[in-house]
PDB file of N, CA and C in Angstrom:
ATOM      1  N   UNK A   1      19.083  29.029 -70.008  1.00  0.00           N
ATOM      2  CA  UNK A   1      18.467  27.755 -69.688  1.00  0.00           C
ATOM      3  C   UNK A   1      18.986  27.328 -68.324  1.00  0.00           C
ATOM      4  N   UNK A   2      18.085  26.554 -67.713  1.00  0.00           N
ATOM      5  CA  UNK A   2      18.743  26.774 -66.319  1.00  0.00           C
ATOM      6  C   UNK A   2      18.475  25.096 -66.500  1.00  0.00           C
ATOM      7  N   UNK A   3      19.577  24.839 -65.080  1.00  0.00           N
ATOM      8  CA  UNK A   3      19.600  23.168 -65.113  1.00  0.00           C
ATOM      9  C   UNK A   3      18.558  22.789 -63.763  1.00  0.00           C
ATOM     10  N   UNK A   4      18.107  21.741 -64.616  1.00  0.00           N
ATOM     11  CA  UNK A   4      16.809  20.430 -64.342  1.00  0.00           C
ATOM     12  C   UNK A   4      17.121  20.224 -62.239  1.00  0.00           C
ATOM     13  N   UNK A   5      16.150  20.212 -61.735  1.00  0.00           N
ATOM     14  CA  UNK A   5      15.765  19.345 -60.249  1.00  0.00           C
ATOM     15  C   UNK A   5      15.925  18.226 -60.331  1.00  0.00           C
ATOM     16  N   UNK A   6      15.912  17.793 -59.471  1.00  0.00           N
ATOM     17  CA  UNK A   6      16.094  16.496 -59.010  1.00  0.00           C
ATOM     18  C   UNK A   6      14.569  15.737 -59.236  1.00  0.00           C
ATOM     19  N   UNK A   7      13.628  16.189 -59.381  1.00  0.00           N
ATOM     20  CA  UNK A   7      12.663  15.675 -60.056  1.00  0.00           C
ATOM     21  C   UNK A   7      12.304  15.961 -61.209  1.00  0.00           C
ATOM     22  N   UNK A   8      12.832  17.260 -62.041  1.00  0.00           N
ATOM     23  CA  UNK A   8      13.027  16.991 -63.062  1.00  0.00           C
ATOM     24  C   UNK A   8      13.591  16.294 -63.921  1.00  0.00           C
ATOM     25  N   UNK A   9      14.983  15.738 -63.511  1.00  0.00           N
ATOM     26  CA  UNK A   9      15.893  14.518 -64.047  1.00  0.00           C
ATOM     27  C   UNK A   9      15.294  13.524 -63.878  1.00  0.00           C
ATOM     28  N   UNK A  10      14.528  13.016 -62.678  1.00  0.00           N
ATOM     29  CA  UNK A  10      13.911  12.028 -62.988  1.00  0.00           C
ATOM     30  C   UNK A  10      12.832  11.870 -63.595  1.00  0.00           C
ATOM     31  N   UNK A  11      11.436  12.571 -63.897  1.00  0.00           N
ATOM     32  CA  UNK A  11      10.851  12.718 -65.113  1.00  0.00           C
ATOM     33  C   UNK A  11      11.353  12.565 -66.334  1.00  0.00           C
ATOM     34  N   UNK A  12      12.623  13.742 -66.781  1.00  0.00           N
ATOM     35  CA  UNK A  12      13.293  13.124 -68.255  1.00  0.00           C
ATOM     36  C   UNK A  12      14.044  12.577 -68.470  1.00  0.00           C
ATOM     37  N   UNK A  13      14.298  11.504 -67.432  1.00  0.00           N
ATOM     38  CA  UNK A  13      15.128  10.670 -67.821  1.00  0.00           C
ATOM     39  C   UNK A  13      14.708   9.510 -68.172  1.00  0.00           C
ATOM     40  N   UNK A  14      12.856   9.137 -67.533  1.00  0.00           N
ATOM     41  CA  UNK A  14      12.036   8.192 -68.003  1.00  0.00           C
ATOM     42  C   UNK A  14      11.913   8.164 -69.452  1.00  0.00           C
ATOM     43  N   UNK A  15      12.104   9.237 -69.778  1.00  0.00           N
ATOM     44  CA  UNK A  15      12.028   9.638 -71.508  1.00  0.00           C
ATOM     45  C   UNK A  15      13.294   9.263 -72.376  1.00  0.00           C
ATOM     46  N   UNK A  16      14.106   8.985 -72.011  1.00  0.00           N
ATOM     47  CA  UNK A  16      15.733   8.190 -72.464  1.00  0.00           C
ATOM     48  C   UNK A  16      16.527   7.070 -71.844  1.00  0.00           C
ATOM     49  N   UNK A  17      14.955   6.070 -71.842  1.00  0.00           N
ATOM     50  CA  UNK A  17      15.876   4.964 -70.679  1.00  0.00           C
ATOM     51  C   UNK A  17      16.873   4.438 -71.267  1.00  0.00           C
ATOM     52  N   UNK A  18      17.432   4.343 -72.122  1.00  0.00           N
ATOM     53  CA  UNK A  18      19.046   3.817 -72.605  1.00  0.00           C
ATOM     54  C   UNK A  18      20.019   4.615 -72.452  1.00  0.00           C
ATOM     55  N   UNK A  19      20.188   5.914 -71.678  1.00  0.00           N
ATOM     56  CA  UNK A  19      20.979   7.186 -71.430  1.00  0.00           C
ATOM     57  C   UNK A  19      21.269   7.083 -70.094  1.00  0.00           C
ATOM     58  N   UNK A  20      22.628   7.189 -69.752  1.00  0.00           N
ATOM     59  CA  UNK A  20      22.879   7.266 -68.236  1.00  0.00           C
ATOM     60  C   UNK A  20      23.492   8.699 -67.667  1.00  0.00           C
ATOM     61  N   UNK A  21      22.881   8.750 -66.537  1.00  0.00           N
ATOM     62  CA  UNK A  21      23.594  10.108 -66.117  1.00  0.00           C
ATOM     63  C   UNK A  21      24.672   9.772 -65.047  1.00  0.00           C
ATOM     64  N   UNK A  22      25.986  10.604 -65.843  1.00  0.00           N
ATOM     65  CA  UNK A  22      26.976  10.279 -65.442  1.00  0.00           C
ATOM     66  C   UNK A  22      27.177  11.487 -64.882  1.00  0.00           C
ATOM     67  N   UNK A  23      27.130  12.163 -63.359  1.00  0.00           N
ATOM     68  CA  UNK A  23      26.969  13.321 -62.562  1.00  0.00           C
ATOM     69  C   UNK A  23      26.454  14.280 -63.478  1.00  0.00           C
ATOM     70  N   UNK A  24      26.866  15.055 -64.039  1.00  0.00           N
ATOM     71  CA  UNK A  24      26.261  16.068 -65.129  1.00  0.00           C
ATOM     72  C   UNK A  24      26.350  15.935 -66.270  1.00  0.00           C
ATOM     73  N   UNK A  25      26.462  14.692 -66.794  1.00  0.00           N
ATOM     74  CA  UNK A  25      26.576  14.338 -68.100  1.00  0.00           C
ATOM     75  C   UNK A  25      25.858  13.050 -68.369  1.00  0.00           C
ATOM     76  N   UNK A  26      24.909  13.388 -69.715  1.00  0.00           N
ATOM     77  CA  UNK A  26      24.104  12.255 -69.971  1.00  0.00           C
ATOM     78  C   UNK A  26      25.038  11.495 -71.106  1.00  0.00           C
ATOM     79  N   UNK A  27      25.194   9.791 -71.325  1.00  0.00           N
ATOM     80  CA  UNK A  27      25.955   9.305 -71.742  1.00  0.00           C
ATOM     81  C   UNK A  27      25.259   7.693 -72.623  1.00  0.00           C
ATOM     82  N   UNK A  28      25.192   7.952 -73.503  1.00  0.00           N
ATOM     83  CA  UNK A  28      24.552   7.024 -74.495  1.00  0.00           C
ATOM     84  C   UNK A  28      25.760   6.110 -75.426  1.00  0.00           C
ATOM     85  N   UNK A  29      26.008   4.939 -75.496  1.00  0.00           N
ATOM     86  CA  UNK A  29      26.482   4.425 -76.738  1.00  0.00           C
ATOM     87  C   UNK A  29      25.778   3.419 -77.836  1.00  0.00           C
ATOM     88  N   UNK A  30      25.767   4.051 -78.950  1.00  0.00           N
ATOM     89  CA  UNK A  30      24.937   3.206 -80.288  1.00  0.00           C
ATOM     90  C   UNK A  30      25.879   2.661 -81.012  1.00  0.00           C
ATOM     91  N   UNK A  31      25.321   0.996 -81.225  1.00  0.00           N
ATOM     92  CA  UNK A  31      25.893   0.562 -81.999  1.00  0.00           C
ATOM     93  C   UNK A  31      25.189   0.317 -83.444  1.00  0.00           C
ATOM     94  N   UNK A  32      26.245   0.198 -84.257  1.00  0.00           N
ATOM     95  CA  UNK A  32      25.678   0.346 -85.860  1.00  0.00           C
ATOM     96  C   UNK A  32      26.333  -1.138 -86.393  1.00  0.00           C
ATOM     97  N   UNK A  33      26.134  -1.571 -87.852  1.00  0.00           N
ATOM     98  CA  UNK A  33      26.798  -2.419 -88.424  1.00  0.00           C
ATOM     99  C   UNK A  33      27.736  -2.192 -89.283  1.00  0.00           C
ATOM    100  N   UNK A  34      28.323  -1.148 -89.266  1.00  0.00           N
ATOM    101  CA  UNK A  34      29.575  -0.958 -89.960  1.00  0.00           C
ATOM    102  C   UNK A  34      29.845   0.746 -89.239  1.00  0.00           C
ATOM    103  N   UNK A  35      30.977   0.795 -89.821  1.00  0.00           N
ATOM    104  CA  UNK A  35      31.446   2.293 -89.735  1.00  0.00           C
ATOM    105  C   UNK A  35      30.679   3.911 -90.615  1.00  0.00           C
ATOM    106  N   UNK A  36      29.977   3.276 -91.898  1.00  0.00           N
ATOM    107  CA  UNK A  36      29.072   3.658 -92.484  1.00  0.00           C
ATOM    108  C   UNK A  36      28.148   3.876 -91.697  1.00  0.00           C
ATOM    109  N   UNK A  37      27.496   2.775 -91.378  1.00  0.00           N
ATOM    110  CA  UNK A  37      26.085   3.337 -90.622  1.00  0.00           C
ATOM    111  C   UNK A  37      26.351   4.401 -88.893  1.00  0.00           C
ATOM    112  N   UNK A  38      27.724   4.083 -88.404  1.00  0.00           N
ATOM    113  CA  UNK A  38      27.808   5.132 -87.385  1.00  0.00           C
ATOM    114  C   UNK A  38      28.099   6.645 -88.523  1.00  0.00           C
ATOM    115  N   UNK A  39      28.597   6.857 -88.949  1.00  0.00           N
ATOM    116  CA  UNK A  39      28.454   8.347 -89.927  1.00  0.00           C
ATOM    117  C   UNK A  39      27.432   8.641 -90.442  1.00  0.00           C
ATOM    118  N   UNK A  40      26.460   7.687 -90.772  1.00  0.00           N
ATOM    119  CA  UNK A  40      25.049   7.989 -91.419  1.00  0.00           C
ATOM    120  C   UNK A  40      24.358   9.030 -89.724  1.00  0.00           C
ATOM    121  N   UNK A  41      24.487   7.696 -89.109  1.00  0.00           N
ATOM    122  CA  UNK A  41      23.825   8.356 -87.141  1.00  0.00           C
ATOM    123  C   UNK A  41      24.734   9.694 -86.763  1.00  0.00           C
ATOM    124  N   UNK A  42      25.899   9.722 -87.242  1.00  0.00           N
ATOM    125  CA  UNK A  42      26.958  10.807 -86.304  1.00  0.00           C
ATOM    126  C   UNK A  42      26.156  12.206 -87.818  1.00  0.00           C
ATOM    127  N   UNK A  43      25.864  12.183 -88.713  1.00  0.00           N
ATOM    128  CA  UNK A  43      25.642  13.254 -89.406  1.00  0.00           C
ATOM    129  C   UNK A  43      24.468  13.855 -89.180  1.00  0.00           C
ATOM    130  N   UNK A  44      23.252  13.068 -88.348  1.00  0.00           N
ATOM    131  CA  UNK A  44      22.197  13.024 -88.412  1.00  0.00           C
ATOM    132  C   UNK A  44      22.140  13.984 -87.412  1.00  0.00           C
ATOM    133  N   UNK A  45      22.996  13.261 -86.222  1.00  0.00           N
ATOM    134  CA  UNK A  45      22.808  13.986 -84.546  1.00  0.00           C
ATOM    135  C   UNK A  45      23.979  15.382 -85.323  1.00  0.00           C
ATOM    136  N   UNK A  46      24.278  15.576 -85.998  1.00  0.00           N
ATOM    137  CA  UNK A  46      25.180  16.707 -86.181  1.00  0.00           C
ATOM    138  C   UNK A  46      23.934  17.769 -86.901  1.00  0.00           C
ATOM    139  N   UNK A  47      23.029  17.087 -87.190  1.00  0.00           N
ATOM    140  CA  UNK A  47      21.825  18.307 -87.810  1.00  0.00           C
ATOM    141  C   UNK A  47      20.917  18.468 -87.191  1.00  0.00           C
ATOM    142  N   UNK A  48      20.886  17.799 -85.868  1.00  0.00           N
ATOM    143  CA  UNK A  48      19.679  17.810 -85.092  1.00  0.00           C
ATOM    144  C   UNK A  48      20.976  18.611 -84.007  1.00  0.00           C
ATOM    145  N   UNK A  49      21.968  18.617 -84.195  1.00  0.00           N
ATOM    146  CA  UNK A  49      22.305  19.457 -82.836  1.00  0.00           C
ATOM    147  C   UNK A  49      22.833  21.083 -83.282  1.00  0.00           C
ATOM    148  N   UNK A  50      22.939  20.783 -84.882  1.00  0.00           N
ATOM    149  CA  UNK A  50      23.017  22.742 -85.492  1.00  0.00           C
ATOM    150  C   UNK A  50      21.601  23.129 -85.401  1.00  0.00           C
ATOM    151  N   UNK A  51      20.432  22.501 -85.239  1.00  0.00           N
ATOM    152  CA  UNK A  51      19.008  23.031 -85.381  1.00  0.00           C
ATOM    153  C   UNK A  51      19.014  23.283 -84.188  1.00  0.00           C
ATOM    154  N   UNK A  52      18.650  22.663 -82.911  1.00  0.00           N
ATOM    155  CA  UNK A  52      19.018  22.977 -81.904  1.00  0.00           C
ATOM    156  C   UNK A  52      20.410  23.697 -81.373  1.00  0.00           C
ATOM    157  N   UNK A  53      21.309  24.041 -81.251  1.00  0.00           N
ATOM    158  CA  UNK A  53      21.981  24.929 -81.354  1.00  0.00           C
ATOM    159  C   UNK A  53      22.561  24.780 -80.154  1.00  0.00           C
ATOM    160  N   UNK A  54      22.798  23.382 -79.919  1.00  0.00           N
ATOM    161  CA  UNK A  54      23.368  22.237 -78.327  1.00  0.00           C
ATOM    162  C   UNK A  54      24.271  21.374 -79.234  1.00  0.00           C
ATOM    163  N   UNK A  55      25.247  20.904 -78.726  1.00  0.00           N
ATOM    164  CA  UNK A  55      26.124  20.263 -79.278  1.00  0.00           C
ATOM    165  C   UNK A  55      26.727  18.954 -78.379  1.00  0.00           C
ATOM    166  N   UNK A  56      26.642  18.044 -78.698  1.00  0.00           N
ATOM    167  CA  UNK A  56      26.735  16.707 -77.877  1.00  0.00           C
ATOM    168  C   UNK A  56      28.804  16.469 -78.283  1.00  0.00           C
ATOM    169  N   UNK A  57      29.549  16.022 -76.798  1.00  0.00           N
ATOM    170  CA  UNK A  57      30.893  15.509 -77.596  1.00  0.00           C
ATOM    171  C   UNK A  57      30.421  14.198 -77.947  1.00  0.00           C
ATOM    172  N   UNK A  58      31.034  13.964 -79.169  1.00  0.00           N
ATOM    173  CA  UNK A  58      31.131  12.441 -79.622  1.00  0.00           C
ATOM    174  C   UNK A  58      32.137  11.864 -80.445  1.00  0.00           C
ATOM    175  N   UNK A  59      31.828  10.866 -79.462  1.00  0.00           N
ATOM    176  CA  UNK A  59      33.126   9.609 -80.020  1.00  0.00           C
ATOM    177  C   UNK A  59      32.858   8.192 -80.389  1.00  0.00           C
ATOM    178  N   UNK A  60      33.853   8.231 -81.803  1.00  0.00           N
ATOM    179  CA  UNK A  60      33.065   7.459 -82.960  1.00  0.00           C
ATOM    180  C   UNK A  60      34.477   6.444 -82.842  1.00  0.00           C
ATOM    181  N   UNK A  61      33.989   4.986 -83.077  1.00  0.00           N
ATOM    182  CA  UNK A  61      34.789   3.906 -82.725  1.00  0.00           C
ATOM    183  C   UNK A  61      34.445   2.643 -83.504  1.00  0.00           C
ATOM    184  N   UNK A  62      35.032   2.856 -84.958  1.00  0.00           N
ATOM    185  CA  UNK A  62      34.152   2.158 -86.070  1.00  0.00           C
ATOM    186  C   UNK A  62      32.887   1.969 -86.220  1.00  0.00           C
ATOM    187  N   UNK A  63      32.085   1.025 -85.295  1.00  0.00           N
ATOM    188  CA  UNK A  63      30.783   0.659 -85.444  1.00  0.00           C
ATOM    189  C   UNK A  63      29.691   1.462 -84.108  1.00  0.00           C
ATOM    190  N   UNK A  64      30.960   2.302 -83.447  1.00  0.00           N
ATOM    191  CA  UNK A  64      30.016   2.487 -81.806  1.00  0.00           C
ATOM    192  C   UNK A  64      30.413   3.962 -81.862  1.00  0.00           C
ATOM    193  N   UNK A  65      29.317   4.242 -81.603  1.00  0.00           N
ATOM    194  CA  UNK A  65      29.311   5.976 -81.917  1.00  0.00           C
ATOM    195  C   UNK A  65      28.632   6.223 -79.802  1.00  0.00           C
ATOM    196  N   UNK A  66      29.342   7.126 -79.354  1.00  0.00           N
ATOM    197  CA  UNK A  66      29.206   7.851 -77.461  1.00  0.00           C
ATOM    198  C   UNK A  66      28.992   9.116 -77.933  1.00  0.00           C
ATOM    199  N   UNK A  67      27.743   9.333 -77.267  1.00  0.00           N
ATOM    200  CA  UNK A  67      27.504  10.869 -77.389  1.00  0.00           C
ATOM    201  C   UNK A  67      27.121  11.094 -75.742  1.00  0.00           C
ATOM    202  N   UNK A  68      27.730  12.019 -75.209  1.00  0.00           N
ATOM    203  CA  UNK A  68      28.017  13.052 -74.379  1.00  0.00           C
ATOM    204  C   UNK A  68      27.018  14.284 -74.674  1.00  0.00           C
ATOM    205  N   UNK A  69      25.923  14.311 -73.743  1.00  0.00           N
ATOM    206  CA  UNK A  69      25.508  15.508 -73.674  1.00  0.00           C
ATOM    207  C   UNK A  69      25.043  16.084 -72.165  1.00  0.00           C
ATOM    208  N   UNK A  70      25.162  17.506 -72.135  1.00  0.00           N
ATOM    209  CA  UNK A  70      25.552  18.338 -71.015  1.00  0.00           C
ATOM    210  C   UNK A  70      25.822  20.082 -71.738  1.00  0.00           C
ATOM    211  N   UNK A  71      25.145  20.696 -70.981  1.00  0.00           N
ATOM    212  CA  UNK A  71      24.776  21.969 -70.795  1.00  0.00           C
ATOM    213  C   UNK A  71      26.069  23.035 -70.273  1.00  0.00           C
ATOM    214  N   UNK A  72      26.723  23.288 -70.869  1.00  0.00           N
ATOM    215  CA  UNK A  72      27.884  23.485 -70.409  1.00  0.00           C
ATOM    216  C   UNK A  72      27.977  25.376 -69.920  1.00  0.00           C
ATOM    217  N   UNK A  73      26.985  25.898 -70.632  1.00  0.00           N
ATOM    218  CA  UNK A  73      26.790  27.327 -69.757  1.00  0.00           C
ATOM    219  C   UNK A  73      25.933  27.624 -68.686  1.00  0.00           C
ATOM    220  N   UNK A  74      25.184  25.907 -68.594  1.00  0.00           N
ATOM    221  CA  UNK A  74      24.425  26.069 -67.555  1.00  0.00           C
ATOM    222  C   UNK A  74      24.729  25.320 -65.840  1.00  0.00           C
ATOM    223  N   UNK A  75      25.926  24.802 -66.115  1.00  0.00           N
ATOM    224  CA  UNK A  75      26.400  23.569 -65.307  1.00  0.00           C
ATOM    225  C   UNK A  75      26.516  22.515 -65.004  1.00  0.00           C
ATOM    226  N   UNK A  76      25.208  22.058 -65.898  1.00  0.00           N
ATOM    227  CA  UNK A  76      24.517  20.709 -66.043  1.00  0.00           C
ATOM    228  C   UNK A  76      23.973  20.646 -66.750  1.00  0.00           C
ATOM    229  N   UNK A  77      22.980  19.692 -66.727  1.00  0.00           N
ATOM    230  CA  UNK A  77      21.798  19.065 -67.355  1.00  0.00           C
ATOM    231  C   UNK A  77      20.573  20.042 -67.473  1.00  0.00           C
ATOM    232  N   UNK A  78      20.036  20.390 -68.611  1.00  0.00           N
ATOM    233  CA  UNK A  78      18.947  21.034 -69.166  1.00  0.00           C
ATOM    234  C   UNK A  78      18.098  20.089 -70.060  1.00  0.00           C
ATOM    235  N   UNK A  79      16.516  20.569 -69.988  1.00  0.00           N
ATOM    236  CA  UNK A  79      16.306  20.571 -70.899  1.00  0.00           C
ATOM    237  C   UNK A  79      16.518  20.461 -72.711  1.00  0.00           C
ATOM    238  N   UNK A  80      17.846  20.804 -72.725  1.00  0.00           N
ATOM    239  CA  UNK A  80      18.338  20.753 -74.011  1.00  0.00           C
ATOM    240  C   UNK A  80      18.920  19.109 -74.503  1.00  0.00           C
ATOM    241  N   UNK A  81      19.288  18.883 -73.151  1.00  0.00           N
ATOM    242  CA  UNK A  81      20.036  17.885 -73.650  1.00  0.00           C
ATOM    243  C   UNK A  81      19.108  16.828 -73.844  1.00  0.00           C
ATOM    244  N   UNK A  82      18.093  16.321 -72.980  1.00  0.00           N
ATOM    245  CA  UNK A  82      17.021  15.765 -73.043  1.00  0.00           C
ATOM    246  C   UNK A  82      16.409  15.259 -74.444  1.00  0.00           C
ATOM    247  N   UNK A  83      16.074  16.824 -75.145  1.00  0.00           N
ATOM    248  CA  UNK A  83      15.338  16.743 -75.986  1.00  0.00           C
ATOM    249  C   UNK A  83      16.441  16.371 -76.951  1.00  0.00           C
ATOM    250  N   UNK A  84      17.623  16.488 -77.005  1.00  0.00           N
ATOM    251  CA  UNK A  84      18.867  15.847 -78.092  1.00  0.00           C
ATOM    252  C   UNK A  84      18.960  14.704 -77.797  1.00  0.00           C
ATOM    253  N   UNK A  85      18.916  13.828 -76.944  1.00  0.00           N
ATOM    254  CA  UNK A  85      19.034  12.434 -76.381  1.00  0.00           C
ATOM    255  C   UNK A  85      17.808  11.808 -77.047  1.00  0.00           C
ATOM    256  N   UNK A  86      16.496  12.479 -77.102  1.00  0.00           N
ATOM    257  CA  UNK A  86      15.586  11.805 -77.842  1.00  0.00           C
ATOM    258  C   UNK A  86      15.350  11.946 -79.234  1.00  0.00           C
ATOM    259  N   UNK A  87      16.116  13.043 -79.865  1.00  0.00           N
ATOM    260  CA  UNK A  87      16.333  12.925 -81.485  1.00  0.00           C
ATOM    261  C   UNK A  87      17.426  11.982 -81.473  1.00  0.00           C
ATOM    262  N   UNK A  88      18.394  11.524 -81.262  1.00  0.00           N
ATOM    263  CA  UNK A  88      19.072  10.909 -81.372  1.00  0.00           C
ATOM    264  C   UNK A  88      18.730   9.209 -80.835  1.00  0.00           C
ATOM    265  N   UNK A  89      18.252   9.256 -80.435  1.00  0.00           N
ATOM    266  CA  UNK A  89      17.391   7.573 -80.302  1.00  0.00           C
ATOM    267  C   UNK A  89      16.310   7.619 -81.720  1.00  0.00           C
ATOM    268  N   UNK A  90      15.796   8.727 -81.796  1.00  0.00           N
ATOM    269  CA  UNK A  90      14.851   8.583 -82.980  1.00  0.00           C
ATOM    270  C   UNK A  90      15.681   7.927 -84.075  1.00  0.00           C
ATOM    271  N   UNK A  91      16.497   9.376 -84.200  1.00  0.00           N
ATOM    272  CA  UNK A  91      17.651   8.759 -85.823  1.00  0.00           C
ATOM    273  C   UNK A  91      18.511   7.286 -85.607  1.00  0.00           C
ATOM    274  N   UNK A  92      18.711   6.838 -84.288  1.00  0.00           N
ATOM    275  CA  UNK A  92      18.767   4.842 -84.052  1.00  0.00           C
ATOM    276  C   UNK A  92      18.209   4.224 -84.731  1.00  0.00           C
ATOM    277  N   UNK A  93      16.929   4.460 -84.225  1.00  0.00           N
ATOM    278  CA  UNK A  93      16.349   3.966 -84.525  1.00  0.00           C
ATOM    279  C   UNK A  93      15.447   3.668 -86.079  1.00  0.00           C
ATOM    280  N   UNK A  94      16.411   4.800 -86.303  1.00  0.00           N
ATOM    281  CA  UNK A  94      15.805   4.834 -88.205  1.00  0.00           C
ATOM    282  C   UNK A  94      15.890   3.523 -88.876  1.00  0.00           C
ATOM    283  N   UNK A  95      15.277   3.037 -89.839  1.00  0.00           N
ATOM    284  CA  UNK A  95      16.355   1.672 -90.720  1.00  0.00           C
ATOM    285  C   UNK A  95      17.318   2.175 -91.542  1.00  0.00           C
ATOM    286  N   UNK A  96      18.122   1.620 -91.962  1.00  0.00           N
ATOM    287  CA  UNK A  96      19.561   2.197 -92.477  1.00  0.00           C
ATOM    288  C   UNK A  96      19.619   1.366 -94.000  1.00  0.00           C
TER     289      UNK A  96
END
């Protein structure tokens, strides 16, 4: 997988406007209403990132779950991460 142009980042990044790119790392924090509902979200993005087969770091902080994603055999930002940034707004956006 090779990493995204400079107009490619900006195309998919229109697609995750709550995601910031932090030089080669895209950087999201969700908040939940308890510590429960961040493990309900942190298990979710943990099955959407073994299906995809990309793995986001994340850090869970009672109610505020940071996911970190970045392409790490590719140097950057791919495609991959993109499309994990938008399963993971999906499963946000779930009701709980």
């Amino acid at each position: 997988m090779s990493i995204l142009n400079a107009a490619e980042l900006r195309a998919a990044a229109a697609g995750v406007p709550e995601w910031k790119r932090v030089k080669r790392v895209l950087v999201r924090t969700f908040e939940f209403e308890d510590f429960a509902g961040s493990m309900r979200f942190v298990n979710g993005v943990a099955r959407a990132a073994e299906k995809a087969g990309h793995h986001p770091d994340i850090e869970i902080r009672w109610n505020r779950v940071t996911l970190s994603l970045t392409t790490h055999d590719a140097g950057g930002l791919t495609a991959l991460d993109y499309s994990l940034a938008r399963s993971a707004d999906r499963l946000a956006a779930r009701p709980r």
